[in-house]
Protein backbone atom coordinates (compact mmCIF):
# COMPACT_ATOMS: atom_id res chain seq x y z
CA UNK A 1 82.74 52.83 116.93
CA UNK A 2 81.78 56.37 117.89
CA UNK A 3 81.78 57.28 114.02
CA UNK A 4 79.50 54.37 113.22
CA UNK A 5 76.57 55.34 115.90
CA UNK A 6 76.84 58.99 115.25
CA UNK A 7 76.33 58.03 111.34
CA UNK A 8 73.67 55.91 112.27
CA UNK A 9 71.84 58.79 114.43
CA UNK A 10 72.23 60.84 111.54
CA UNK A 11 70.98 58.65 108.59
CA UNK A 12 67.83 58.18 110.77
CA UNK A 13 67.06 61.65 111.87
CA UNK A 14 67.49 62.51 107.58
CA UNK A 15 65.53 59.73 107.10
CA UNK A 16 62.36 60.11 108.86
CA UNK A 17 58.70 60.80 107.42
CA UNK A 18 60.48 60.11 104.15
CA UNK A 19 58.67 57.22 103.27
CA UNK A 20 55.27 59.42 102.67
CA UNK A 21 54.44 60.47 99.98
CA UNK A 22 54.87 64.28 99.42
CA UNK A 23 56.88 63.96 102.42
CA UNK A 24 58.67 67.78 102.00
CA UNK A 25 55.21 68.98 102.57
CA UNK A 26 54.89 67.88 106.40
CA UNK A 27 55.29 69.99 109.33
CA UNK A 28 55.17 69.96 113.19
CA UNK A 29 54.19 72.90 115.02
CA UNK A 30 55.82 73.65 118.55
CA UNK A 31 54.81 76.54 121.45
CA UNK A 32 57.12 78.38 123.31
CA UNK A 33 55.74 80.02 126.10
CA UNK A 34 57.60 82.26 128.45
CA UNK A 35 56.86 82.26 132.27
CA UNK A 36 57.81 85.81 134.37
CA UNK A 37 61.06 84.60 135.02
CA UNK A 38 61.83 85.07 131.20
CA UNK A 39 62.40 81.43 130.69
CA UNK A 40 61.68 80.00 127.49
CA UNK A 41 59.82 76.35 127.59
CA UNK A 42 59.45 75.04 123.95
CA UNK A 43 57.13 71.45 123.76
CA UNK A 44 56.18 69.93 120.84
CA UNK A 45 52.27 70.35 121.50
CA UNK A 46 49.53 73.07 120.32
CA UNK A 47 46.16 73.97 121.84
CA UNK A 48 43.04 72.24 121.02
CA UNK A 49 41.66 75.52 119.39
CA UNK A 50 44.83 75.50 116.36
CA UNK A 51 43.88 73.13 114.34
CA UNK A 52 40.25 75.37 113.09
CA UNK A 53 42.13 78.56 113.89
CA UNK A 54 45.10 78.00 111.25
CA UNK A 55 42.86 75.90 108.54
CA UNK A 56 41.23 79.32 108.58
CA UNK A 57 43.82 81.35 108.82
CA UNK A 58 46.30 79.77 106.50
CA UNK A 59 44.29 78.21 103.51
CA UNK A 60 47.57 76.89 102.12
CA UNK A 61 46.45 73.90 104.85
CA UNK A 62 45.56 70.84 103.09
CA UNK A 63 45.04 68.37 106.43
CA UNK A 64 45.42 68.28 110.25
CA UNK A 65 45.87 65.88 112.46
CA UNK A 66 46.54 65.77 116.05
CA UNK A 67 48.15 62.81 118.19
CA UNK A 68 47.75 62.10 121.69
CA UNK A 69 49.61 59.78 124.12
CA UNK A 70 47.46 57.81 126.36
């Protein structure tokens, strides 16, 4: 039973975004910041100012989007 949900978990985390088309050429950025007690937080968010900054900085950058819970 254990072998069956671990494949499952598996097949799904392989399998997602893959229904897009030119799905090897999507990323997700992620921030680690560092407070003074040299502790490393890592979230899966950006600032509001990275979206311009890296369409100008990287031109290789087709499209951005951003998503926000509500």
């Amino acid at each position: 039973m254990a072998f069956l949900g671990i494949s499952l978990y598996v097949i799904d985390e392989f399998s997602y975004d893959r229904f897009h088309k030119n799905c090897d050429r999507i990323y997700k950025t992620n921030i680690s910041m560092t407070d003074s007690d040299v502790q490393i937080n890592k979230c899966g968010s950006a600032p509001n100012k990275f979206a311009p900054t890296a369409t100008m900085e990287v031109p290789e950058i087709e499209k951005i989007t951003r998503f926000r819970k509500l």
